[in-house]
PDBML (XML) file of the C-alpha atoms, coordinates in Angstrom:
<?xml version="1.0" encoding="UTF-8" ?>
<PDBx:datablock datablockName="MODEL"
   xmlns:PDBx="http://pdbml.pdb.org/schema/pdbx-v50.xsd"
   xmlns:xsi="http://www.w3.org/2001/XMLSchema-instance"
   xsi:schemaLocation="http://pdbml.pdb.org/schema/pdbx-v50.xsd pdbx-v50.xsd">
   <PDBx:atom_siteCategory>
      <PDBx:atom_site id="1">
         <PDBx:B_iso_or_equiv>0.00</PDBx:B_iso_or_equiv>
         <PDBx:Cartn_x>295.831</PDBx:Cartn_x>
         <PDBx:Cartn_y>157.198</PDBx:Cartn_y>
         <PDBx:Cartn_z>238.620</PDBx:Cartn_z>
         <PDBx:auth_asym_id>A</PDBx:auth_asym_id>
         <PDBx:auth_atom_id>CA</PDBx:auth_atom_id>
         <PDBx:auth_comp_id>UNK</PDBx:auth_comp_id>
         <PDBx:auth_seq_id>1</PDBx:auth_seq_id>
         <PDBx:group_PDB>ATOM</PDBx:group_PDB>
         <PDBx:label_alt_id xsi:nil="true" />
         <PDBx:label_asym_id>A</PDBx:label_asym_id>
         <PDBx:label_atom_id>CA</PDBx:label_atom_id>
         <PDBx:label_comp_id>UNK</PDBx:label_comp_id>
         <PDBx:label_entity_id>1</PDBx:label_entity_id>
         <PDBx:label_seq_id>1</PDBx:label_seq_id>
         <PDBx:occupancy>1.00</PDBx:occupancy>
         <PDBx:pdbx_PDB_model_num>1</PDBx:pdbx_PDB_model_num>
         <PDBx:type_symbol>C</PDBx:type_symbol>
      </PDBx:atom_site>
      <PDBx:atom_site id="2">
         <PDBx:B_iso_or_equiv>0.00</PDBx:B_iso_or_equiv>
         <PDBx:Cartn_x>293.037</PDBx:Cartn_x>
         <PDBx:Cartn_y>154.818</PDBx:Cartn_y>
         <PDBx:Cartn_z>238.331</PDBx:Cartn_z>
         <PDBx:auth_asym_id>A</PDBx:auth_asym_id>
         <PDBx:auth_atom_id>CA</PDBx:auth_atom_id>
         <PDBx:auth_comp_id>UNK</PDBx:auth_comp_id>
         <PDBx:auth_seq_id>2</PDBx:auth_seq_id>
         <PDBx:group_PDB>ATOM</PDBx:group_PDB>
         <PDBx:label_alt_id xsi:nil="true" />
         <PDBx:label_asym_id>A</PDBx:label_asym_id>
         <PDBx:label_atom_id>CA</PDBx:label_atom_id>
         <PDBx:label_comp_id>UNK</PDBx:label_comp_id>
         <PDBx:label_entity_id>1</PDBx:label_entity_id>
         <PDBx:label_seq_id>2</PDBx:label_seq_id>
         <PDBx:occupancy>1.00</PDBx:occupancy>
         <PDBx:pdbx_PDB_model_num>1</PDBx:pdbx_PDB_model_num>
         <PDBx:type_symbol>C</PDBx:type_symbol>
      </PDBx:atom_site>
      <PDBx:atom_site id="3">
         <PDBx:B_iso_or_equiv>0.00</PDBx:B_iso_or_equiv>
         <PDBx:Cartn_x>292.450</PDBx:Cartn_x>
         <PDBx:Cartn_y>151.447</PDBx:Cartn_y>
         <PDBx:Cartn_z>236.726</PDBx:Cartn_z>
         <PDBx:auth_asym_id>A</PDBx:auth_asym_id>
         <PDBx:auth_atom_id>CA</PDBx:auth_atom_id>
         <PDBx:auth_comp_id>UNK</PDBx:auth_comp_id>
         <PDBx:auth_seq_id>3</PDBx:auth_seq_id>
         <PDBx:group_PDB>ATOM</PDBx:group_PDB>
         <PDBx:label_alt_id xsi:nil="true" />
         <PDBx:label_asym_id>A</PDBx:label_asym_id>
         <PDBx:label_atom_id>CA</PDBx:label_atom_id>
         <PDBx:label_comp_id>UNK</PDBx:label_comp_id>
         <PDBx:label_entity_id>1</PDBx:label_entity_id>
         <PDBx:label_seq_id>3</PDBx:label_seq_id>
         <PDBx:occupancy>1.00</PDBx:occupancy>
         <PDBx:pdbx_PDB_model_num>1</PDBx:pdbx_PDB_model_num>
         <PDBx:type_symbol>C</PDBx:type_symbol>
      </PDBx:atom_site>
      <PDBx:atom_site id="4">
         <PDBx:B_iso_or_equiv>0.00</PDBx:B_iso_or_equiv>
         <PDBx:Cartn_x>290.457</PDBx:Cartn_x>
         <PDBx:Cartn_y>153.089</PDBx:Cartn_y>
         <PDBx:Cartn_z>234.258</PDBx:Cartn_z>
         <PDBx:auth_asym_id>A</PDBx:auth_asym_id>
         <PDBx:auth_atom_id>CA</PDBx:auth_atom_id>
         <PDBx:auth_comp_id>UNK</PDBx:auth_comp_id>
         <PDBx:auth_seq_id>4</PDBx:auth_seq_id>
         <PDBx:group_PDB>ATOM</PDBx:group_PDB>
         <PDBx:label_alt_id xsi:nil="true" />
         <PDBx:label_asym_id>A</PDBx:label_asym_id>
         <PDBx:label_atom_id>CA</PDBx:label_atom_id>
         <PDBx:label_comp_id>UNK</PDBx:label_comp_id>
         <PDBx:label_entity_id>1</PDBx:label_entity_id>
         <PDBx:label_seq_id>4</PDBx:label_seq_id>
         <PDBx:occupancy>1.00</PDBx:occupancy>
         <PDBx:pdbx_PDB_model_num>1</PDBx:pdbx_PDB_model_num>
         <PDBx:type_symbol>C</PDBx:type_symbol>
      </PDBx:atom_site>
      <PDBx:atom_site id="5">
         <PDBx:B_iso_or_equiv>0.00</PDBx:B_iso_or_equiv>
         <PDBx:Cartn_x>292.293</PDBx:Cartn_x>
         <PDBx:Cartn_y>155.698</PDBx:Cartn_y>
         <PDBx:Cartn_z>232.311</PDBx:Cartn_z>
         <PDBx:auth_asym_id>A</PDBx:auth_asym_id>
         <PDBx:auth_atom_id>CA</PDBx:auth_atom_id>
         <PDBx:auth_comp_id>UNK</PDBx:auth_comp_id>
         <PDBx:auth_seq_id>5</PDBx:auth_seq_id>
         <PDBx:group_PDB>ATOM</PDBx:group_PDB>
         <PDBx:label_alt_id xsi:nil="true" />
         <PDBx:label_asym_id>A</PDBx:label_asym_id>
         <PDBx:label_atom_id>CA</PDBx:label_atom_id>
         <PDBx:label_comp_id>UNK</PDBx:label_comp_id>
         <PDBx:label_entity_id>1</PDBx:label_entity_id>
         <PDBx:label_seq_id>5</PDBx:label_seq_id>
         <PDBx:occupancy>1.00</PDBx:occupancy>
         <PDBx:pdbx_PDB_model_num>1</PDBx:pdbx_PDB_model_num>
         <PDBx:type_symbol>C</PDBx:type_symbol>
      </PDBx:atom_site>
      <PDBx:atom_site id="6">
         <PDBx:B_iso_or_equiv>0.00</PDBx:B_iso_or_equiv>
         <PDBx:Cartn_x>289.460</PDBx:Cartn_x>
         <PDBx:Cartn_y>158.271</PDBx:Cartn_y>
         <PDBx:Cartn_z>232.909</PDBx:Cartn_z>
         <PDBx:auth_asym_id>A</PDBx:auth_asym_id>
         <PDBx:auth_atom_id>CA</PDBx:auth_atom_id>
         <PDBx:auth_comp_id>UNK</PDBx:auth_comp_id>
         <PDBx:auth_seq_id>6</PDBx:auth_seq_id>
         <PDBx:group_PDB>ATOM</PDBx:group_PDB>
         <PDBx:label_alt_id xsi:nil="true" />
         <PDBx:label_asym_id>A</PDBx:label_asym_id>
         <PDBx:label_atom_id>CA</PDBx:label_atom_id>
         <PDBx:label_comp_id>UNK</PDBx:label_comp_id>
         <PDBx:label_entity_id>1</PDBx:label_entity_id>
         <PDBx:label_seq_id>6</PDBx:label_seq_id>
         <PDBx:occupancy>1.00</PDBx:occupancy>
         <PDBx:pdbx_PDB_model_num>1</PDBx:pdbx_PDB_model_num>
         <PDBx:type_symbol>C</PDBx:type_symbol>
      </PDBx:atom_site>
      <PDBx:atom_site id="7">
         <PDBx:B_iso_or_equiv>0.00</PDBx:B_iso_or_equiv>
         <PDBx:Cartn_x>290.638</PDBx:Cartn_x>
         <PDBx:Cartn_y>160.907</PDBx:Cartn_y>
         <PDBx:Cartn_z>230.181</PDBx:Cartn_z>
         <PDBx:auth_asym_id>A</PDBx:auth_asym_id>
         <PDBx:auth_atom_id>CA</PDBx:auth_atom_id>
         <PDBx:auth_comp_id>UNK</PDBx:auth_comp_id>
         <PDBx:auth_seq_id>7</PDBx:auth_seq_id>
         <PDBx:group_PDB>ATOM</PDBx:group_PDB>
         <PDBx:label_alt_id xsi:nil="true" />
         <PDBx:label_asym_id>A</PDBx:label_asym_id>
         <PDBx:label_atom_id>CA</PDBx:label_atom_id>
         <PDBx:label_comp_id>UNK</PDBx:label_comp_id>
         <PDBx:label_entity_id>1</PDBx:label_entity_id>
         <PDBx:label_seq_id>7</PDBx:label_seq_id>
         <PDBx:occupancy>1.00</PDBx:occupancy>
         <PDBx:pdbx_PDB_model_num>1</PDBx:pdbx_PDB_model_num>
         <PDBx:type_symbol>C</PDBx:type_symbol>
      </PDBx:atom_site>
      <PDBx:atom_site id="8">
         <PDBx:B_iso_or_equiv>0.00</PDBx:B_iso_or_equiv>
         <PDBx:Cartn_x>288.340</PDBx:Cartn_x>
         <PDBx:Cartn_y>163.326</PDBx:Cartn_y>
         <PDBx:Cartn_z>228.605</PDBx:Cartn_z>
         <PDBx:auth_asym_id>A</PDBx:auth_asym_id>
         <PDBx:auth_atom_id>CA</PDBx:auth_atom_id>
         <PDBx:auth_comp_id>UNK</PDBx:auth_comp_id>
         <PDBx:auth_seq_id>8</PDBx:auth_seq_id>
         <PDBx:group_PDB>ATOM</PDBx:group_PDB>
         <PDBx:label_alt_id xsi:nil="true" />
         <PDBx:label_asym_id>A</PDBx:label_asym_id>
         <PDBx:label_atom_id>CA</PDBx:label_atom_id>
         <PDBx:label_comp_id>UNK</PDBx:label_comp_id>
         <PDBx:label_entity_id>1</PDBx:label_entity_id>
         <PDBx:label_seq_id>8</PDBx:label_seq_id>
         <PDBx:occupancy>1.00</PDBx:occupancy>
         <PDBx:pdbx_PDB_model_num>1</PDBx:pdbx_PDB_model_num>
         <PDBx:type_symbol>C</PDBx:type_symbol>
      </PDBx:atom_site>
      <PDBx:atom_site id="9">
         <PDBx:B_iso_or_equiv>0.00</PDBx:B_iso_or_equiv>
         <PDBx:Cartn_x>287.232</PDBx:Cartn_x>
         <PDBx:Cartn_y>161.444</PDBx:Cartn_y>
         <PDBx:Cartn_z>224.874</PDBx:Cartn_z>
         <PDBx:auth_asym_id>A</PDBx:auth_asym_id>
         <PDBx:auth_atom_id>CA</PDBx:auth_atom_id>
         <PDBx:auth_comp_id>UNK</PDBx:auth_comp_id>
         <PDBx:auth_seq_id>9</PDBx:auth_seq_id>
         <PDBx:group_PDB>ATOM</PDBx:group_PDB>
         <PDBx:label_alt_id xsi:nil="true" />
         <PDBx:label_asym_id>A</PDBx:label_asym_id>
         <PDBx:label_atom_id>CA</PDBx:label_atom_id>
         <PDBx:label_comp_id>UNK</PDBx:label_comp_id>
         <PDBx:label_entity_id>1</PDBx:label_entity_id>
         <PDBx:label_seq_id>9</PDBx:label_seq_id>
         <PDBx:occupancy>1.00</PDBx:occupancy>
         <PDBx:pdbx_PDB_model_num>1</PDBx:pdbx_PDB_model_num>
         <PDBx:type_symbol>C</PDBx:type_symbol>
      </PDBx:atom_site>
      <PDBx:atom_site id="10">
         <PDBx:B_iso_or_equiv>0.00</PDBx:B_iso_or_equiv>
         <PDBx:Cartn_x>286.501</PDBx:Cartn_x>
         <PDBx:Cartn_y>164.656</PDBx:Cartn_y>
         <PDBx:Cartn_z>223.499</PDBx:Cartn_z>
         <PDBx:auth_asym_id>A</PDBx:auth_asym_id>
         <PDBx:auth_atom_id>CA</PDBx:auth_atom_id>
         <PDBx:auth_comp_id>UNK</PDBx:auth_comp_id>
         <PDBx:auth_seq_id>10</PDBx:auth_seq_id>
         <PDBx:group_PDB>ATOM</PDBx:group_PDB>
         <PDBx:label_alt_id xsi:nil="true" />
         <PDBx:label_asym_id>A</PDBx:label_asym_id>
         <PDBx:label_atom_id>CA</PDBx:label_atom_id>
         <PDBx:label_comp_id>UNK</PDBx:label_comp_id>
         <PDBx:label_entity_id>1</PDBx:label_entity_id>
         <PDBx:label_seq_id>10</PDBx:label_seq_id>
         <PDBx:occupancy>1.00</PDBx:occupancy>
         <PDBx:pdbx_PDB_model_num>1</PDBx:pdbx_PDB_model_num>
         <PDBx:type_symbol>C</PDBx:type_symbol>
      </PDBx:atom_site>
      <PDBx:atom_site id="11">
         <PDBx:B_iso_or_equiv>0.00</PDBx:B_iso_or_equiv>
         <PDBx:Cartn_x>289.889</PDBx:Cartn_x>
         <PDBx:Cartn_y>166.661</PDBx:Cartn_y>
         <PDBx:Cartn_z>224.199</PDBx:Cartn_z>
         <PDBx:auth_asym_id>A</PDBx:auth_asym_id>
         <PDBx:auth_atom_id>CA</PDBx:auth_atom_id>
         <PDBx:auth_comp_id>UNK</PDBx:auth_comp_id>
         <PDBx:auth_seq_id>11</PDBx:auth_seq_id>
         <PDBx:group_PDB>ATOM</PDBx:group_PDB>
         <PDBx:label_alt_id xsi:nil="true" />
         <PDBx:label_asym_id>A</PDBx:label_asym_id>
         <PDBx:label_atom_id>CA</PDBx:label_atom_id>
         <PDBx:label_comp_id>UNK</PDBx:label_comp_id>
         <PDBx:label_entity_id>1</PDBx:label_entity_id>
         <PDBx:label_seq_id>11</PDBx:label_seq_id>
         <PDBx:occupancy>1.00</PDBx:occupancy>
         <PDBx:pdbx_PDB_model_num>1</PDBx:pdbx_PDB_model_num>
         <PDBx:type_symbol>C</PDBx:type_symbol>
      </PDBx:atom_site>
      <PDBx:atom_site id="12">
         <PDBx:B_iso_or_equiv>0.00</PDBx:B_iso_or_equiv>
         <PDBx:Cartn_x>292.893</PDBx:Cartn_x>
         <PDBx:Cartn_y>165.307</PDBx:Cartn_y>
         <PDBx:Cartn_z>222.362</PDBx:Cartn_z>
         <PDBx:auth_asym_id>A</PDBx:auth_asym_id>
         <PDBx:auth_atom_id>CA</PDBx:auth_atom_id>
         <PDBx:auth_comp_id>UNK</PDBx:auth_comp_id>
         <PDBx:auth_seq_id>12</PDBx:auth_seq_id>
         <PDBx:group_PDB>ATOM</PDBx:group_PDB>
         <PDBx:label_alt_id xsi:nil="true" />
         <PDBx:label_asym_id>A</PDBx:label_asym_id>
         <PDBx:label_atom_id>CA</PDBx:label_atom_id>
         <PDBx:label_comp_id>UNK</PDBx:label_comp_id>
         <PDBx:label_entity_id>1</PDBx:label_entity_id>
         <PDBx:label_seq_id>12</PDBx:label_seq_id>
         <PDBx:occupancy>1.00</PDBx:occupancy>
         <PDBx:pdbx_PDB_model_num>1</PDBx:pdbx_PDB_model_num>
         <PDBx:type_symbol>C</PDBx:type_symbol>
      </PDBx:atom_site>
      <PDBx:atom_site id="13">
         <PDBx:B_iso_or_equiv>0.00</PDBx:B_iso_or_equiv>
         <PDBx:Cartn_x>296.307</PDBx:Cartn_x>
         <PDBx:Cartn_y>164.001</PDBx:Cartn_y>
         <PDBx:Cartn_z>224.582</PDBx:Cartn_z>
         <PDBx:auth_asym_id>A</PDBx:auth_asym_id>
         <PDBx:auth_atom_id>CA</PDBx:auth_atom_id>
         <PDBx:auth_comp_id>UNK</PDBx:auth_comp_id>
         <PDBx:auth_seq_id>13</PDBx:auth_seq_id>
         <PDBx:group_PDB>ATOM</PDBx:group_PDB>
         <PDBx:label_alt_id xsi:nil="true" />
         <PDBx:label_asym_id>A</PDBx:label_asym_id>
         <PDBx:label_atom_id>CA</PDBx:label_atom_id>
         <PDBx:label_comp_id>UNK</PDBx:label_comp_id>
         <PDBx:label_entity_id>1</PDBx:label_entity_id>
         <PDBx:label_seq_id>13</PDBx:label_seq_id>
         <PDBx:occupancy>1.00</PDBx:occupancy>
         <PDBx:pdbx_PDB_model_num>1</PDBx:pdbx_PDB_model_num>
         <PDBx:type_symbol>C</PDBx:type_symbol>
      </PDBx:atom_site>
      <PDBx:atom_site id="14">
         <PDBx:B_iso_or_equiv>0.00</PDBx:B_iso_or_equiv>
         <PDBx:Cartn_x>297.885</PDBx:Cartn_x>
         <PDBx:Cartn_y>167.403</PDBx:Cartn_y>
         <PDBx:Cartn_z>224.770</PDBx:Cartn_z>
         <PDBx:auth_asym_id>A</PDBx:auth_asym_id>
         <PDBx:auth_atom_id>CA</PDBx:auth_atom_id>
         <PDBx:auth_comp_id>UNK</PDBx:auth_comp_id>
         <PDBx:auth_seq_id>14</PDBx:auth_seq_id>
         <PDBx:group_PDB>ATOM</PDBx:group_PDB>
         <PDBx:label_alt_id xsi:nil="true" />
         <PDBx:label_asym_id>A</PDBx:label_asym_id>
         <PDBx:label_atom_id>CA</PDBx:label_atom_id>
         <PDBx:label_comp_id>UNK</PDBx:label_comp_id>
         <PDBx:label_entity_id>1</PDBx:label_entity_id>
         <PDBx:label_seq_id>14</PDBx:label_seq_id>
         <PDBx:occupancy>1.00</PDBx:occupancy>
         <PDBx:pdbx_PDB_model_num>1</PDBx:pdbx_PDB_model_num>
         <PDBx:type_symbol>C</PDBx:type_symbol>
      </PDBx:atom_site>
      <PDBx:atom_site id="15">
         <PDBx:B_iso_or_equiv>0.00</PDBx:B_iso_or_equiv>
         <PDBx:Cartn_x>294.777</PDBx:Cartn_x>
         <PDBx:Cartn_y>169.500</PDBx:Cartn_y>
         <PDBx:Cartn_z>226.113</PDBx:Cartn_z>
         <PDBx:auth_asym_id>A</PDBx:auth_asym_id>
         <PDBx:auth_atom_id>CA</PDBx:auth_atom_id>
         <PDBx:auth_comp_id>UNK</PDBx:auth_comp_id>
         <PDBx:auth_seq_id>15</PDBx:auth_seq_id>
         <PDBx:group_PDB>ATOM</PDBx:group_PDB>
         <PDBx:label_alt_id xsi:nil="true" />
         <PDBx:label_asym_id>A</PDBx:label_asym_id>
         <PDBx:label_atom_id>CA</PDBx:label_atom_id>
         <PDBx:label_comp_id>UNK</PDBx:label_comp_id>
         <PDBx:label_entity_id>1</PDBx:label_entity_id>
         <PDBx:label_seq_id>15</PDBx:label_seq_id>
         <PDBx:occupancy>1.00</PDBx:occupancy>
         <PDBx:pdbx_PDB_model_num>1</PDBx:pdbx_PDB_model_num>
         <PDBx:type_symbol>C</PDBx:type_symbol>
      </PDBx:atom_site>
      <PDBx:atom_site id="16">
         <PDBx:B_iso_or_equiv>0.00</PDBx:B_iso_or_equiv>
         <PDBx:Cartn_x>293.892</PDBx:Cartn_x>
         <PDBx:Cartn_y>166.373</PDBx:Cartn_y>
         <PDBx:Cartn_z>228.552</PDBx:Cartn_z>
         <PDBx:auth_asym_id>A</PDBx:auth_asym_id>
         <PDBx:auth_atom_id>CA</PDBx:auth_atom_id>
         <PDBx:auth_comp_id>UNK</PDBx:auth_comp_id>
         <PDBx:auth_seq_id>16</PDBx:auth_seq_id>
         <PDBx:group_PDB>ATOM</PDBx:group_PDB>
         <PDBx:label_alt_id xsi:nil="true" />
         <PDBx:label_asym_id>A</PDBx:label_asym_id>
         <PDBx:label_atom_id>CA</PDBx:label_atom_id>
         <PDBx:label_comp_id>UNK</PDBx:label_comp_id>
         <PDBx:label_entity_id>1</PDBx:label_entity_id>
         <PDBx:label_seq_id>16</PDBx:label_seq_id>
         <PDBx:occupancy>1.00</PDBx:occupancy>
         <PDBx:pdbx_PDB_model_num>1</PDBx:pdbx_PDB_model_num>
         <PDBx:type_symbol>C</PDBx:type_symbol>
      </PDBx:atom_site>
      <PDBx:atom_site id="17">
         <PDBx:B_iso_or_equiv>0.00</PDBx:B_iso_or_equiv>
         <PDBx:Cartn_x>297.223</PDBx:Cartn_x>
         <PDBx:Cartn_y>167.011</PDBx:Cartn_y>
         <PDBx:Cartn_z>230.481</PDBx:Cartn_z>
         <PDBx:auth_asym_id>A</PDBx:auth_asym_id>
         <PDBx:auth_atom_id>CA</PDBx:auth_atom_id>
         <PDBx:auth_comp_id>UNK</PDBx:auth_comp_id>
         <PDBx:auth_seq_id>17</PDBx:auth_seq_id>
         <PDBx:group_PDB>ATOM</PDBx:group_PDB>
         <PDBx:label_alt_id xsi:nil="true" />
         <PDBx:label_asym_id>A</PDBx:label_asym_id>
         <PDBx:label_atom_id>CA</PDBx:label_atom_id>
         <PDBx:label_comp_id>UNK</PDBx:label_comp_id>
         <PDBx:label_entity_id>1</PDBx:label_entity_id>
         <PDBx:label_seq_id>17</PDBx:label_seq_id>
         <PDBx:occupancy>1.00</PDBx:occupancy>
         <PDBx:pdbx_PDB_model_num>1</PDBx:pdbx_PDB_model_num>
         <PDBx:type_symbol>C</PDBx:type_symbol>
      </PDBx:atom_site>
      <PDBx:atom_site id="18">
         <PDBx:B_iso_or_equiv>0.00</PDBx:B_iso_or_equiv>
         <PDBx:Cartn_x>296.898</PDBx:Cartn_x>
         <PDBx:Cartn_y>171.019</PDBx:Cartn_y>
         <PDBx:Cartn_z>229.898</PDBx:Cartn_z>
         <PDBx:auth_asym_id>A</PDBx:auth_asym_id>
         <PDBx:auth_atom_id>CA</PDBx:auth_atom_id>
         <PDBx:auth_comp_id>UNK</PDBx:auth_comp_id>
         <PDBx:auth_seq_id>18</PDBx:auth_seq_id>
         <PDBx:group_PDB>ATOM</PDBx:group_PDB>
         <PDBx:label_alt_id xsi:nil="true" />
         <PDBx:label_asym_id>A</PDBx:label_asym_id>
         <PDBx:label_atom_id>CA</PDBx:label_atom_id>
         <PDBx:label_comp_id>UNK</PDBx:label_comp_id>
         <PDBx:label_entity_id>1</PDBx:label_entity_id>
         <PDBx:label_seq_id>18</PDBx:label_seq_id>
         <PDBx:occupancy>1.00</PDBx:occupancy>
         <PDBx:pdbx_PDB_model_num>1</PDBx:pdbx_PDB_model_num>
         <PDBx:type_symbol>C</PDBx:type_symbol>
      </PDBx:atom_site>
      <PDBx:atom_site id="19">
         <PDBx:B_iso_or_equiv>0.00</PDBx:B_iso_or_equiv>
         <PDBx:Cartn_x>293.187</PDBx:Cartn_x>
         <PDBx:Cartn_y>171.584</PDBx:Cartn_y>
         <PDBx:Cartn_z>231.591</PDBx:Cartn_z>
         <PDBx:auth_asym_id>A</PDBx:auth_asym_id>
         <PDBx:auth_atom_id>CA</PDBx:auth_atom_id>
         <PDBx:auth_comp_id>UNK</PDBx:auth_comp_id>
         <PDBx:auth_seq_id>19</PDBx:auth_seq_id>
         <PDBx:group_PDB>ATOM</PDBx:group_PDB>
         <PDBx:label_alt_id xsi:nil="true" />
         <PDBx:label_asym_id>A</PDBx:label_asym_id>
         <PDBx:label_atom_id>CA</PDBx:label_atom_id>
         <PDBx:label_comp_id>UNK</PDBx:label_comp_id>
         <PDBx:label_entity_id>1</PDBx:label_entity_id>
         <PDBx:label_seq_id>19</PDBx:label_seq_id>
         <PDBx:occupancy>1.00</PDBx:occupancy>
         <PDBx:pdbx_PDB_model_num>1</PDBx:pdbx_PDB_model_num>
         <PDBx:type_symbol>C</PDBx:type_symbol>
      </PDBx:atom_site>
      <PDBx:atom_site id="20">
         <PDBx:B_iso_or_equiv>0.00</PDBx:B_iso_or_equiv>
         <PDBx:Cartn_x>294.203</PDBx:Cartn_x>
         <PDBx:Cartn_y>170.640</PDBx:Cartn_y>
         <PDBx:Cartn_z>235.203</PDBx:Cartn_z>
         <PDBx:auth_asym_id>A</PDBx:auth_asym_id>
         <PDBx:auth_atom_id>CA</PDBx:auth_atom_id>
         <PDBx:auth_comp_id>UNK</PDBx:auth_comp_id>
         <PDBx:auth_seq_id>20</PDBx:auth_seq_id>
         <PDBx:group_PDB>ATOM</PDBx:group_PDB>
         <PDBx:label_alt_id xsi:nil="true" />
         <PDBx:label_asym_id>A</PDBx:label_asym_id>
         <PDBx:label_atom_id>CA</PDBx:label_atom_id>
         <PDBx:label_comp_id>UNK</PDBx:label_comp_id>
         <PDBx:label_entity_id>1</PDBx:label_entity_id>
         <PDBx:label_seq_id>20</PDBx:label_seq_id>
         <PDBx:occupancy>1.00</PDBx:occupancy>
         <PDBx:pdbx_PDB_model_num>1</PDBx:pdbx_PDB_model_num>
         <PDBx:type_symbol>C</PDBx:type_symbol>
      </PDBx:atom_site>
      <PDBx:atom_site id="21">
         <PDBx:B_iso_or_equiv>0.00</PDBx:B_iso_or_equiv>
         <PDBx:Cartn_x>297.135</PDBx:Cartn_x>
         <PDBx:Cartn_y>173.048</PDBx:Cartn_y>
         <PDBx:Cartn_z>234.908</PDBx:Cartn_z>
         <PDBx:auth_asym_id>A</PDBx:auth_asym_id>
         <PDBx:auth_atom_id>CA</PDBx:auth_atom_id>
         <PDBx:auth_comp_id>UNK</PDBx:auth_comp_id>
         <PDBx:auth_seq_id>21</PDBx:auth_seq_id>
         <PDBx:group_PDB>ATOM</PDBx:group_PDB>
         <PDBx:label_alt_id xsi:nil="true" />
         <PDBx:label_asym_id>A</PDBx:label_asym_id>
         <PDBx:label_atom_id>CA</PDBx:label_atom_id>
         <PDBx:label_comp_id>UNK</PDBx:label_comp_id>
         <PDBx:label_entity_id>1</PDBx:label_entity_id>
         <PDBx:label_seq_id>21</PDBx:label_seq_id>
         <PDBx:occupancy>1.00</PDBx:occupancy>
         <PDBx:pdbx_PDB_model_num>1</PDBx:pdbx_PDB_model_num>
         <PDBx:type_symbol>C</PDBx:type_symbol>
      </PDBx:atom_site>
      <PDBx:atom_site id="22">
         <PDBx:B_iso_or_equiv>0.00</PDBx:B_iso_or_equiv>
         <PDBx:Cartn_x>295.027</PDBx:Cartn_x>
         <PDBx:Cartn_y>176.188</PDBx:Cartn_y>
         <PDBx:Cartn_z>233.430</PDBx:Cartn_z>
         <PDBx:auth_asym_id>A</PDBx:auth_asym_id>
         <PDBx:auth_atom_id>CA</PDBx:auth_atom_id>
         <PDBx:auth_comp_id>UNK</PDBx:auth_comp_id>
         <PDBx:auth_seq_id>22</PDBx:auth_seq_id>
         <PDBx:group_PDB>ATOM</PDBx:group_PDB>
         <PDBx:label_alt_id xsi:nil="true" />
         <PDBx:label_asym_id>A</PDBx:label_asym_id>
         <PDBx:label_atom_id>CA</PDBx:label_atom_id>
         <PDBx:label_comp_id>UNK</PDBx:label_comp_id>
         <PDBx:label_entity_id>1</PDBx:label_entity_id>
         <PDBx:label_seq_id>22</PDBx:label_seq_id>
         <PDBx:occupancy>1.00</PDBx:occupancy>
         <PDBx:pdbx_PDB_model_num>1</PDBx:pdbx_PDB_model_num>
         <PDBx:type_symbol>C</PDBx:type_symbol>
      </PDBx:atom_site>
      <PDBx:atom_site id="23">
         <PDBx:B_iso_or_equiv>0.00</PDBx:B_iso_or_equiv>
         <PDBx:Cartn_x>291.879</PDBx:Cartn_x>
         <PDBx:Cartn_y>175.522</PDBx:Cartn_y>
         <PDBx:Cartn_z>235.927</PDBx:Cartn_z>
         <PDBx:auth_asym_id>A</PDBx:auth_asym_id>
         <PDBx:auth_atom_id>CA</PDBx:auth_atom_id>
         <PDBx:auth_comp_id>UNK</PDBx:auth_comp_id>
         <PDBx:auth_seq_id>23</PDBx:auth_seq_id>
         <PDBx:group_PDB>ATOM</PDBx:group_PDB>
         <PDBx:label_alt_id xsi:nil="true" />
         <PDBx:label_asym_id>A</PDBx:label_asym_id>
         <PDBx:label_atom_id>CA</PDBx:label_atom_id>
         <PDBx:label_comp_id>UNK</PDBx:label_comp_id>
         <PDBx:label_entity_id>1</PDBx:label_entity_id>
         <PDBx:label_seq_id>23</PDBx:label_seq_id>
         <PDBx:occupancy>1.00</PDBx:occupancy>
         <PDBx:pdbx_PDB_model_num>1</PDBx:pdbx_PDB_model_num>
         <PDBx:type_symbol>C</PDBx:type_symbol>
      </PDBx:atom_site>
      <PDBx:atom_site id="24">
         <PDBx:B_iso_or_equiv>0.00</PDBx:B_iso_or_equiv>
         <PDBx:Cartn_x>293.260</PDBx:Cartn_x>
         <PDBx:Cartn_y>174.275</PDBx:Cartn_y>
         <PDBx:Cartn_z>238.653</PDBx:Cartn_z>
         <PDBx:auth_asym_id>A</PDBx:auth_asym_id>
         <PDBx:auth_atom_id>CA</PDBx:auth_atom_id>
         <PDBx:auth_comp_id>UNK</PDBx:auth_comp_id>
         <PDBx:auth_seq_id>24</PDBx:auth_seq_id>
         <PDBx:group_PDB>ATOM</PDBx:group_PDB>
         <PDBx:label_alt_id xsi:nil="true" />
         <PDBx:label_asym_id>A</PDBx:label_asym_id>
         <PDBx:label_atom_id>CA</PDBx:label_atom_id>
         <PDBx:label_comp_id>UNK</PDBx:label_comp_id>
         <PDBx:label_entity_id>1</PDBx:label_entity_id>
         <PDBx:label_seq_id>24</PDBx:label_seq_id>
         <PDBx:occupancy>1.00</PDBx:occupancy>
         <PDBx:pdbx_PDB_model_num>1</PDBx:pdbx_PDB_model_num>
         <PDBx:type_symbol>C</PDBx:type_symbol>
      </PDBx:atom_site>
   </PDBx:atom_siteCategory>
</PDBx:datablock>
């Protein structure tokens, strides 16, 4: 977790803390 919050703009909340879990 960085200083800067370095979320993806263009995916909302939910699909920000989904994409890690799907690709990864």
């Amino acid at each position: 977790v960085f200083q800067s919050f370095n979320l993806f703009a263009h995916k909302t909340v939910l699909q920000n803390v989904m994409l890690g879990q799907l690709k990864v």
